[in-house]
Protein backbone atom coordinates (compact mmCIF):
# COMPACT_ATOMS: atom_id res chain seq x y z
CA UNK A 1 -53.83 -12.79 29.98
CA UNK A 2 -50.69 -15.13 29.90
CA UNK A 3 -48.16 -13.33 31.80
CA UNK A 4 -45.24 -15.69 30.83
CA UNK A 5 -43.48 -16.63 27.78
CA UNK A 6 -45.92 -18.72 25.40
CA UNK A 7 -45.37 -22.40 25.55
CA UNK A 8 -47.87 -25.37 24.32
CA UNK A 9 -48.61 -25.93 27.82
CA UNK A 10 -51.14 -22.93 27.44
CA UNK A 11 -54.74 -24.50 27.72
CA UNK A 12 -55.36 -21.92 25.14
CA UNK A 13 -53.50 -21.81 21.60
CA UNK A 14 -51.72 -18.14 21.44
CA UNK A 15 -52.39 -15.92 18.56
CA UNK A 16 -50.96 -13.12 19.21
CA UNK A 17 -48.20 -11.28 22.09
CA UNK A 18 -47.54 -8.15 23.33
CA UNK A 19 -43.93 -7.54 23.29
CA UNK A 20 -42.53 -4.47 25.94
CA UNK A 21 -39.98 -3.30 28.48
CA UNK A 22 -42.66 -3.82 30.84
CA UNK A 23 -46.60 -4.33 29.33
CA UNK A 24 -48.01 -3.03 33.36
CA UNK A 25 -47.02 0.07 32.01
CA UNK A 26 -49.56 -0.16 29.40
CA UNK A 27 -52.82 -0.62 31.16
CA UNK A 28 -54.89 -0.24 28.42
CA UNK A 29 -53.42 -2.30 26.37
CA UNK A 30 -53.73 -5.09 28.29
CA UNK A 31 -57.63 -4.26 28.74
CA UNK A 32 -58.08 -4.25 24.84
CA UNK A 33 -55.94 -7.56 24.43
CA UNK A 34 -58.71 -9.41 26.63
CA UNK A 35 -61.13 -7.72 24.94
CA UNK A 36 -60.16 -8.94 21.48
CA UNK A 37 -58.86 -12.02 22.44
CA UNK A 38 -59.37 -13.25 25.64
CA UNK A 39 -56.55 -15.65 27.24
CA UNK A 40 -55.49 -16.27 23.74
CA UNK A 41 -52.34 -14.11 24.00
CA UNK A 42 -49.11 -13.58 25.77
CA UNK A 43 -46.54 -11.46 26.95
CA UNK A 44 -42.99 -11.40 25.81
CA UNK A 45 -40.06 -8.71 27.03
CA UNK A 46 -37.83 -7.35 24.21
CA UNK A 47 -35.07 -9.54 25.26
CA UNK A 48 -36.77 -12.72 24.81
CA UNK A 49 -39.07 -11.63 21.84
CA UNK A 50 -36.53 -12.23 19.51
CA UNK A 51 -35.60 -15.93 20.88
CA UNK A 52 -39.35 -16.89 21.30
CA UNK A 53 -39.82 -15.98 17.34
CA UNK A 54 -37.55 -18.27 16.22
CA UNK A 55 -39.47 -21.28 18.14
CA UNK A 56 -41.65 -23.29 16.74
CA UNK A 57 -44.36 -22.03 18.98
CA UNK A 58 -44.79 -19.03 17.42
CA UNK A 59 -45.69 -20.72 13.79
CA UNK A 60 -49.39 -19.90 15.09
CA UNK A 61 -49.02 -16.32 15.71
CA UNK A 62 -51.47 -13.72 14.19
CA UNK A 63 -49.80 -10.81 15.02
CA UNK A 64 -47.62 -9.20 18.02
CA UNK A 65 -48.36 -5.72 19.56
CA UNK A 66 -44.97 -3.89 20.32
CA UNK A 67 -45.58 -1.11 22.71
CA UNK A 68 -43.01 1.43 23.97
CA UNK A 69 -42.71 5.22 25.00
CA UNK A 70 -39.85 7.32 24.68
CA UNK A 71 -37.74 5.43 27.29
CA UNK A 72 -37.37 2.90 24.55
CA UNK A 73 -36.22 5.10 22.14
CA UNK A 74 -32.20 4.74 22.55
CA UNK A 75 -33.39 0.94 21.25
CA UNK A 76 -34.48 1.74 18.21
CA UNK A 77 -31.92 -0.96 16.79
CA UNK A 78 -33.33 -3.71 18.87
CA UNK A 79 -36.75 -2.84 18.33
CA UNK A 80 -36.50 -2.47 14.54
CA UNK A 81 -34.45 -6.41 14.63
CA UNK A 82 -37.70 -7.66 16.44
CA UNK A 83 -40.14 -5.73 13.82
CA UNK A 84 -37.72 -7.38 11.08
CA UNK A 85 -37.64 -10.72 12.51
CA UNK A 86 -41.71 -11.49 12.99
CA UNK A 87 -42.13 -9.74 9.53
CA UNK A 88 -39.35 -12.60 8.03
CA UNK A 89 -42.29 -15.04 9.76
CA UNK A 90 -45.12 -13.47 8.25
CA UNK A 91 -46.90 -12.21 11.28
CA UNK A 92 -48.19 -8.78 11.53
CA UNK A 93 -46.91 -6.00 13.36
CA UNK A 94 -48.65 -3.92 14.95
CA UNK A 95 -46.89 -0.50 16.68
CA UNK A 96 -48.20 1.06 19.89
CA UNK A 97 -46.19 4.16 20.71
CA UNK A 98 -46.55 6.80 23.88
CA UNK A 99 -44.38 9.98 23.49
CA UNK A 100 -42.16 8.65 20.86
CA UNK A 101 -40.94 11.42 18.27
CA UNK A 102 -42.09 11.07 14.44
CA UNK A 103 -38.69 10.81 13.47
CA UNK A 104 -38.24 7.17 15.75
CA UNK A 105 -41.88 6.28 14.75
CA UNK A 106 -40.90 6.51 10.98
CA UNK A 107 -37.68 4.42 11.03
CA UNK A 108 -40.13 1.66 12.36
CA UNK A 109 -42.93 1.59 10.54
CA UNK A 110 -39.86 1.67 7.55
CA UNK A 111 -39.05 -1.73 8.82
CA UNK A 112 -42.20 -3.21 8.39
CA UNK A 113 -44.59 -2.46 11.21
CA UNK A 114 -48.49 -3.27 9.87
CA UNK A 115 -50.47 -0.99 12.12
CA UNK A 116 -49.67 2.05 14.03
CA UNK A 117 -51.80 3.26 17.02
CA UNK A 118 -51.00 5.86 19.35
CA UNK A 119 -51.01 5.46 23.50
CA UNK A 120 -53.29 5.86 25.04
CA UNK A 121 -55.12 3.86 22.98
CA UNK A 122 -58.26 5.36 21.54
CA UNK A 123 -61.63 3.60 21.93
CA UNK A 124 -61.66 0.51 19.72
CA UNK A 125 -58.58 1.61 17.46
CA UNK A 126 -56.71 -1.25 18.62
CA UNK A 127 -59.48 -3.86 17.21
CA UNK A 128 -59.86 -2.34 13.99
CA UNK A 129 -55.96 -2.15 13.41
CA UNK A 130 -56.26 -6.30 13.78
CA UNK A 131 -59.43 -6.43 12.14
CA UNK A 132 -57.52 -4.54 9.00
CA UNK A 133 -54.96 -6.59 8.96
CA UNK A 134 -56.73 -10.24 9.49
CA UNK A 135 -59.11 -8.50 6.39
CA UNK A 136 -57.03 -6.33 4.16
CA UNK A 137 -58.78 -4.47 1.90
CA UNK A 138 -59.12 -5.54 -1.80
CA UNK A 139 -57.07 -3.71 -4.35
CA UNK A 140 -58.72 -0.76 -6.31
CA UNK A 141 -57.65 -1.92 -9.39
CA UNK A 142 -56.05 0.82 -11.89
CA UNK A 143 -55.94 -1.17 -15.15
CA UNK A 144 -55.57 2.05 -17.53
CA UNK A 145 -53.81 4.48 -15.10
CA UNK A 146 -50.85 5.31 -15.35
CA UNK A 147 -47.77 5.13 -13.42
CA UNK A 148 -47.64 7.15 -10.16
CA UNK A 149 -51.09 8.96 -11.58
CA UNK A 150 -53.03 8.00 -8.12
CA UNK A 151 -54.20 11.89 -7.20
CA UNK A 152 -57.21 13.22 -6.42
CA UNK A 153 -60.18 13.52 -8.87
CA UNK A 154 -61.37 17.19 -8.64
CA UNK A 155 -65.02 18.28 -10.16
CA UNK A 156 -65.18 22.45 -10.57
CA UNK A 157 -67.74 24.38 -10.82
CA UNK A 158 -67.84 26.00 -6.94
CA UNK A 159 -66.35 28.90 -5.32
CA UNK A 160 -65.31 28.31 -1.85
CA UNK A 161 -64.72 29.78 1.26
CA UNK A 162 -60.54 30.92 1.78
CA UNK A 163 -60.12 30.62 5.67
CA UNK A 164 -55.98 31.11 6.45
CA UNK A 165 -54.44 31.13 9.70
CA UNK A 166 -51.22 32.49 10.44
CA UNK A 167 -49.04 32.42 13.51
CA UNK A 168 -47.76 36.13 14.86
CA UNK A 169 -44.88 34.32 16.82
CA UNK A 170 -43.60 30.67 16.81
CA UNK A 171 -45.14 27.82 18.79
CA UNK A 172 -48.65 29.55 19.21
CA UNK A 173 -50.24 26.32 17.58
CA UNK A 174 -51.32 27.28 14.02
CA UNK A 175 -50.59 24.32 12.16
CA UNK A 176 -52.34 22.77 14.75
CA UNK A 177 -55.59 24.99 14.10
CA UNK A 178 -55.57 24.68 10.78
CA UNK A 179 -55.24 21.34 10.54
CA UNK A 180 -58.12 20.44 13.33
CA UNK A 181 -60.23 23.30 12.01
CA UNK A 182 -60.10 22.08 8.50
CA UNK A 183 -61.07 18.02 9.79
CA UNK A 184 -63.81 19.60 11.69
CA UNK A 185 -65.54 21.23 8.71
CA UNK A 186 -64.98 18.43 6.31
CA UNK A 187 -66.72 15.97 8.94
CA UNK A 188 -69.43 18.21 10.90
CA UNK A 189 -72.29 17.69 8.53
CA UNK A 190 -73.38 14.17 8.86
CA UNK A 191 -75.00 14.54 5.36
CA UNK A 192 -73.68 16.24 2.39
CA UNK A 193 -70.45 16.72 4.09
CA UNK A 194 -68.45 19.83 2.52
CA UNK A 195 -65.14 19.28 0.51
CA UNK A 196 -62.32 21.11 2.42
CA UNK A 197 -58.98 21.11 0.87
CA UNK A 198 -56.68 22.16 3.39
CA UNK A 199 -53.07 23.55 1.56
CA UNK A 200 -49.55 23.96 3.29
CA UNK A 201 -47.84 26.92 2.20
CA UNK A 202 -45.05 26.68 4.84
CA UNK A 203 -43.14 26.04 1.84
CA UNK A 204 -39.61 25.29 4.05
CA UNK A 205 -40.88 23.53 7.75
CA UNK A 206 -44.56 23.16 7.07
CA UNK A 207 -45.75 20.70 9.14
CA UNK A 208 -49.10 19.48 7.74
CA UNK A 209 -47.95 16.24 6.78
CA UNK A 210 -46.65 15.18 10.10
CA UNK A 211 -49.85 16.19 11.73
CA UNK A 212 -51.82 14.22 9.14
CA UNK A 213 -49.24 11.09 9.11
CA UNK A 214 -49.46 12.03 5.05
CA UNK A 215 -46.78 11.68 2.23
CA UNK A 216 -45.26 14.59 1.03
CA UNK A 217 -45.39 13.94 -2.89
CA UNK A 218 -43.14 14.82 -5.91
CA UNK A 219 -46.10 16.19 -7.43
CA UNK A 220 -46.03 19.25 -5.16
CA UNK A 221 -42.84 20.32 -6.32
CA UNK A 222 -43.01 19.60 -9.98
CA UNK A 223 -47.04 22.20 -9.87
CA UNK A 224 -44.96 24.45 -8.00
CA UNK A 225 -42.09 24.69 -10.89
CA UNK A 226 -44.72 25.37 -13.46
CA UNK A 227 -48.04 26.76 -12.65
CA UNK A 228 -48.27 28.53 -15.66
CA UNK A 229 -49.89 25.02 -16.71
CA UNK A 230 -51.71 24.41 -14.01
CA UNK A 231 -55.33 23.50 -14.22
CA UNK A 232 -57.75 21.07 -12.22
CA UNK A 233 -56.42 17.68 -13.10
CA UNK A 234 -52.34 18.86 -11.94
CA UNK A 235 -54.15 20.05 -8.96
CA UNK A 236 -55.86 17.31 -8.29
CA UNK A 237 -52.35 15.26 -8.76
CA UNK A 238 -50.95 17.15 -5.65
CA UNK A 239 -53.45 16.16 -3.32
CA UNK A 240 -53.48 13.89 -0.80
CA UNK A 241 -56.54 12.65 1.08
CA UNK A 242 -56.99 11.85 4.83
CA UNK A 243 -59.35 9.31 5.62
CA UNK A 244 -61.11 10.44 2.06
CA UNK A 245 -62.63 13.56 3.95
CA UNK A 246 -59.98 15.92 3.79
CA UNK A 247 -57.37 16.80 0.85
CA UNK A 248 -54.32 17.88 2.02
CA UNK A 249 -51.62 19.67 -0.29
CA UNK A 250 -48.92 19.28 1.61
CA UNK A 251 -45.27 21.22 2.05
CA UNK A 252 -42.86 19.76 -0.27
CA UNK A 253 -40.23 17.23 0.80
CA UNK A 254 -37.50 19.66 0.18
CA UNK A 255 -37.14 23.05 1.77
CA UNK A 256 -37.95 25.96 -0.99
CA UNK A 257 -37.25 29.61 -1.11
CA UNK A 258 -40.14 31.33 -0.47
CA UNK A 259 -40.16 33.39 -3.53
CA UNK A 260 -40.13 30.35 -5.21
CA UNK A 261 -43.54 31.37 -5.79
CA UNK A 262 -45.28 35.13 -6.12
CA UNK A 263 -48.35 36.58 -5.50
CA UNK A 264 -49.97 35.32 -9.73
CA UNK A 265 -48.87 31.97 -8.93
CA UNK A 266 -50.36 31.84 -5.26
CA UNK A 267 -53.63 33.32 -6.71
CA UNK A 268 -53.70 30.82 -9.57
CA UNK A 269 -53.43 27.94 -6.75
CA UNK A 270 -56.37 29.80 -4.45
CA UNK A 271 -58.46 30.14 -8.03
CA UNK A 272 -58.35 26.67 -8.65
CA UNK A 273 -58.56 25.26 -5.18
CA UNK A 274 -61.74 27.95 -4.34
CA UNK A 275 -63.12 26.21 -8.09
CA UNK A 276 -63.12 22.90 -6.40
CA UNK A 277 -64.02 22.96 -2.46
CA UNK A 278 -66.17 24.10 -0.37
CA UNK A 279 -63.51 25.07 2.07
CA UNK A 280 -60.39 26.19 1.46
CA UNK A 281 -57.25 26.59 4.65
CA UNK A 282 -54.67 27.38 3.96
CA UNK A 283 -51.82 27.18 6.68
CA UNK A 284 -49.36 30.42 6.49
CA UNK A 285 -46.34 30.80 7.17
CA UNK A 286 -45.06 33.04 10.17
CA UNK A 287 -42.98 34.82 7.65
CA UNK A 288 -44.49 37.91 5.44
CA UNK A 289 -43.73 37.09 1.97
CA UNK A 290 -44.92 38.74 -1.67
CA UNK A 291 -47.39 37.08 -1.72
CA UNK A 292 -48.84 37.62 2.33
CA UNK A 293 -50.95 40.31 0.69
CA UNK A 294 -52.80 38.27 -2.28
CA UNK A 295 -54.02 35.61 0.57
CA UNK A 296 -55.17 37.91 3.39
CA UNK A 297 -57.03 40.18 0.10
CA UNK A 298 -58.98 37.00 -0.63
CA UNK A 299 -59.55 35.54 1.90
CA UNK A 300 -63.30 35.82 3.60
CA UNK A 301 -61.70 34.91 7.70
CA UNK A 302 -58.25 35.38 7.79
CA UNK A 303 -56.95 34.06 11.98
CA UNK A 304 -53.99 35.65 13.91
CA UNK A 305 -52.72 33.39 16.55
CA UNK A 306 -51.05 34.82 19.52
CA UNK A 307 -50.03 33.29 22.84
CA UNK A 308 -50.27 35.72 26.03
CA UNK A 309 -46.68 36.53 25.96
CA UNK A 310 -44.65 39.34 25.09
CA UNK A 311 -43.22 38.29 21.88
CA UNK A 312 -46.82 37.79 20.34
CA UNK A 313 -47.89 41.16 21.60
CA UNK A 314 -44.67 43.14 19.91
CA UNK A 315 -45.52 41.47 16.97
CA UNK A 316 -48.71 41.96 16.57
CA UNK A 317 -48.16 45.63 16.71
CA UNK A 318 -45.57 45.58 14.05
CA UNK A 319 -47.82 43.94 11.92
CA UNK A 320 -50.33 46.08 12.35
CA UNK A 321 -48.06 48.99 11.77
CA UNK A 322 -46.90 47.36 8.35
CA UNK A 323 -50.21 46.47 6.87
CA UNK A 324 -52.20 50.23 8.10
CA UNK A 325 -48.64 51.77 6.31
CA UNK A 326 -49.35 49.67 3.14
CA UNK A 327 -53.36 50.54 3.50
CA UNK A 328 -53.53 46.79 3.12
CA UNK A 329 -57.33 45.23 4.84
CA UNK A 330 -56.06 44.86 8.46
CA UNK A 331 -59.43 44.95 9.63
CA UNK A 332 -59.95 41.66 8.00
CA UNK A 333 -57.54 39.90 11.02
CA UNK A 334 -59.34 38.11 13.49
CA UNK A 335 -57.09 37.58 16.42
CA UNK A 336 -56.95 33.88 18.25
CA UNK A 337 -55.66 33.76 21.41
CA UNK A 338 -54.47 29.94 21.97
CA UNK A 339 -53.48 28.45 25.63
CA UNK A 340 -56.27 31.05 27.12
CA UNK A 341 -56.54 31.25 30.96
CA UNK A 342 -59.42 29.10 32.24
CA UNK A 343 -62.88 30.66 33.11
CA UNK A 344 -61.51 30.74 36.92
CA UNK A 345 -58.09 32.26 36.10
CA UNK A 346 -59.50 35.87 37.11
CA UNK A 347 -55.43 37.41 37.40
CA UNK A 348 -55.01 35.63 34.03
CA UNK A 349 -58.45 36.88 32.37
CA UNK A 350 -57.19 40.68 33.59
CA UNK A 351 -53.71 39.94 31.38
CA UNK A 352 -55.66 38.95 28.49
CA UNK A 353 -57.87 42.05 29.00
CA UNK A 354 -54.82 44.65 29.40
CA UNK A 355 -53.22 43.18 26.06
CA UNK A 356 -56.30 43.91 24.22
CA UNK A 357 -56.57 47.34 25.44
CA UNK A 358 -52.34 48.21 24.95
CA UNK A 359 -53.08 46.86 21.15
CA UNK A 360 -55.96 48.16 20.08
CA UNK A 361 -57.43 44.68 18.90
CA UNK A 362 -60.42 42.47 19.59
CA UNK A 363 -59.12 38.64 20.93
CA UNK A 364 -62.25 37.09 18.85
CA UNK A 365 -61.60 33.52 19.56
CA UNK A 366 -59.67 32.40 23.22
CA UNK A 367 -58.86 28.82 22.96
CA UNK A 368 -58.29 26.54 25.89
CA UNK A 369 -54.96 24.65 26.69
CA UNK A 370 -55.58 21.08 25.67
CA UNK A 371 -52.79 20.32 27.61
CA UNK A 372 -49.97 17.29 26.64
CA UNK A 373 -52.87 15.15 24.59
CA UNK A 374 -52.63 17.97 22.03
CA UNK A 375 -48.76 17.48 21.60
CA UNK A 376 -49.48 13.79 21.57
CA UNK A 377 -51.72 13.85 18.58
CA UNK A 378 -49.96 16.10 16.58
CA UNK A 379 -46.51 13.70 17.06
CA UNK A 380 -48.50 10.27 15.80
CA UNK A 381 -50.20 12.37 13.37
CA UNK A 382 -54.15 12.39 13.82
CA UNK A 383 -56.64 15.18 14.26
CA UNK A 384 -57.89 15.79 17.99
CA UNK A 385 -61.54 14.26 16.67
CA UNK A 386 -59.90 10.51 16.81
CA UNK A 387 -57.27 11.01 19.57
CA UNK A 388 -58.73 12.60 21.91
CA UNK A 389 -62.69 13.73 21.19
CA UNK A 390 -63.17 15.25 24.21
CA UNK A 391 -60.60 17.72 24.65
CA UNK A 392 -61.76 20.84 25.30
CA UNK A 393 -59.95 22.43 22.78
CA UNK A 394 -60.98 19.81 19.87
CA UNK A 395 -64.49 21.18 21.15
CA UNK A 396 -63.23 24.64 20.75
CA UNK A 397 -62.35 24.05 17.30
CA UNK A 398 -65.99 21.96 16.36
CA UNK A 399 -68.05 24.86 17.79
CA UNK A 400 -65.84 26.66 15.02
CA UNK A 401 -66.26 25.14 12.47
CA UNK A 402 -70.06 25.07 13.30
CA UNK A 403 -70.30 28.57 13.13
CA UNK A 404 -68.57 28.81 10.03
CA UNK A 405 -70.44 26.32 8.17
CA UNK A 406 -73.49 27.84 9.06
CA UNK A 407 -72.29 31.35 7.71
CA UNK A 408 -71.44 29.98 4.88
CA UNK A 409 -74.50 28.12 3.92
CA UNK A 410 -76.26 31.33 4.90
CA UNK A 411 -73.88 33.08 2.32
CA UNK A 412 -74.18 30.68 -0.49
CA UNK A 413 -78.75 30.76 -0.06
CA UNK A 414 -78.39 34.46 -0.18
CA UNK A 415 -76.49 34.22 -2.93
């Protein structure tokens, strides 16, 4: 590593700098710097980044890694001027952020920042960031397509599994379940991999799309104004794919009544999404709308998340009062407990137990606390399987999906 600003005195010619308040801070970093490049890079503090840029020494610059954490954040001018200013040079950018929110993250990959990997850097993320941008990928070329028409390409013909998760208080991680359960099942056959189409229906603060990193496009709005007309192809225009495993319809990027939609129009969407994928989540809201009733009918696993706290337990018995006075299937709720005591929390088991017994319910799923690398992923947007793969709760949420593959297949060959 060259610890001081770059010069041509460098036995070494420097391709690429780290630019920080302080890169000691980021450990890791430095590691995967040597890795990649050996001596063949440099440090530079914010203050001087901007003066070393306009030298002539940095003509032979590849690309500059900018790391901060949410210390940094009150600089977002600064940082965004030294983003700016090696993008007017024509070297890449490449972000490395540590507890920074999505809103700060946003308004610098807006000013022109290549590459964005999260901090702690996962296993060889770094190098294939550079390795993207020192070999773009060629254009798909879209000769006879037509303006804006770039969504997904749907084939019919199946009738898939309708998994929805709902949240019986705020904060008990749903989005956050959904989103990891449905990445899990569309990557945990390493052949034949099932289509999952995960769909947002938190039509006001659904959150899918941060958690994904994913656009939220006009074409969510415009099938939600007129579903009468909906068929495949419209469907298919809505989508969004992750990593071309997952399809995501997202929340739209304006806030919606909730009755914007009814219980015909939310079955036409589960029709044609069931005619398409294997998998179907969809990612409730905490609210009970119209339309509450049409998804937990159809679907075949419909999750209740609670926290072990008094606020999930009064609601789950109001709930359960509502739907046994409406004769609606409340047997159909399976209960999730997230942030479950550990196996050795023996005063914390015995709360679990009692709120079992004072409700009446079964806790069919206890998921571990992941602890802050959960948080972390969901703020720079990636599913626990490429942040952090051995969390216990991302291995929580593969045994899951396991198990409900394998009822599924054994569904579909009885069938």
């Amino acid at each position: 590593m060259t610890s001081s600003t770059p010069n041509q005195a460098d036995p070494s010619p420097i391709v690429a700098c780290t630019i920080s308040r302080d890169v000691q801070n980021f450990d890791l970093l430095i590691e995967d710097m040597e890795t990649i490049l050996g001596e063949s890079w440099g440090d530079l503090g914010f203050d001087e980044a901007l003066a070393f840029l306009n030298q002539k020494e940095a003509e032979g610059l590849e690309f500059v890694a900018m790391a901060i954490d949410a210390i940094d954040e009150p600089d977002l001018a600064l940082l965004g001027g030294i983003i700016s200013g090696a993008k007017d040079r024509g070297i890449k950018v490449v972000l490395i952020a540590e507890d920074v929110t999505p809103a700060s993250l946003h308004q610098l990959l807006r000013q022109g920042a290549d590459e964005f990997v999260p901090y702690p850097l996962p296993e060889g993320e770094l190098a294939a960031a550079v390795e993207r941008m020192r070999n773009p990928p060629a254009p798909v070329a879209q000769a006879n397509a037509a303006p804006g028409n770039d969504g997904v390409k749907l084939s019919g013909g199946g009738d898939g599994v309708l998994i929805a998760v709902q949240g019986l208080a705020g904060g008990v991680g749903t989005t956050t379940m959904a989103v990891n359960l449905a990445y899990e099942l569309a990557t945990c056959r390493a052949e034949n991999a099932p289509k999952v189409c995960l769909i947002d229906f938190g039509l006001q603060f659904g959150t899918v799309a941060t958690y994904l990193d994913l656009p939220r496009r006009e074409a969510v709005l415009e099938m939600l104004s007129d579903i009468e007309t909906m068929d495949g192809d419209s469907f298919g225009q809505a989508l969004v794919s992750y990593e071309d495993k997952l399809q995501v319809f997202t929340s739209p990027s304006d806030i919606l009544p909730l009755d914007m939609i009814g219980p015909s129009e939310v079955q036409a969407i589960l029709d044609v999404a069931r005619d398409h994928f294997d998998y179907v989540i969809v990612d409730m809201p905490s609210t009970i709308v119209q339309w509450t009733e049409t998804v937990l009918t159809e679907a075949q696993v419909y999750f209740a998340m609670v926290s072990l706290d008094m606020r999930s337990a009064q609601n789950t018995m109001r709930l359960k009062r509502a739907l046994q006075a409406e004769d609606l299937p409340y047997d159909k709720l399976r209960y999730v407990l997230n942030h479950a005591p550990k196996f050795t929390d023996l005063q914390g088991k015995g709360r679990v137990k009692r709120m079992a017994d004072g409700l009446g319910i079964t806790l069919d799923l206890q998921l571990p606390d992941g602890g802050k690398p959960v948080a972390q992923a969901c703020d720079h947007g990636l599913p626990l399987a490429n942040h952090v793969p051995k969390n216990p709760l991302r291995k929580e949420f593969v045994k899951l999906a396991a198990q409900l593959d394998a009822i599924g297949n054994s569904d579909a060959e009885a069938a």
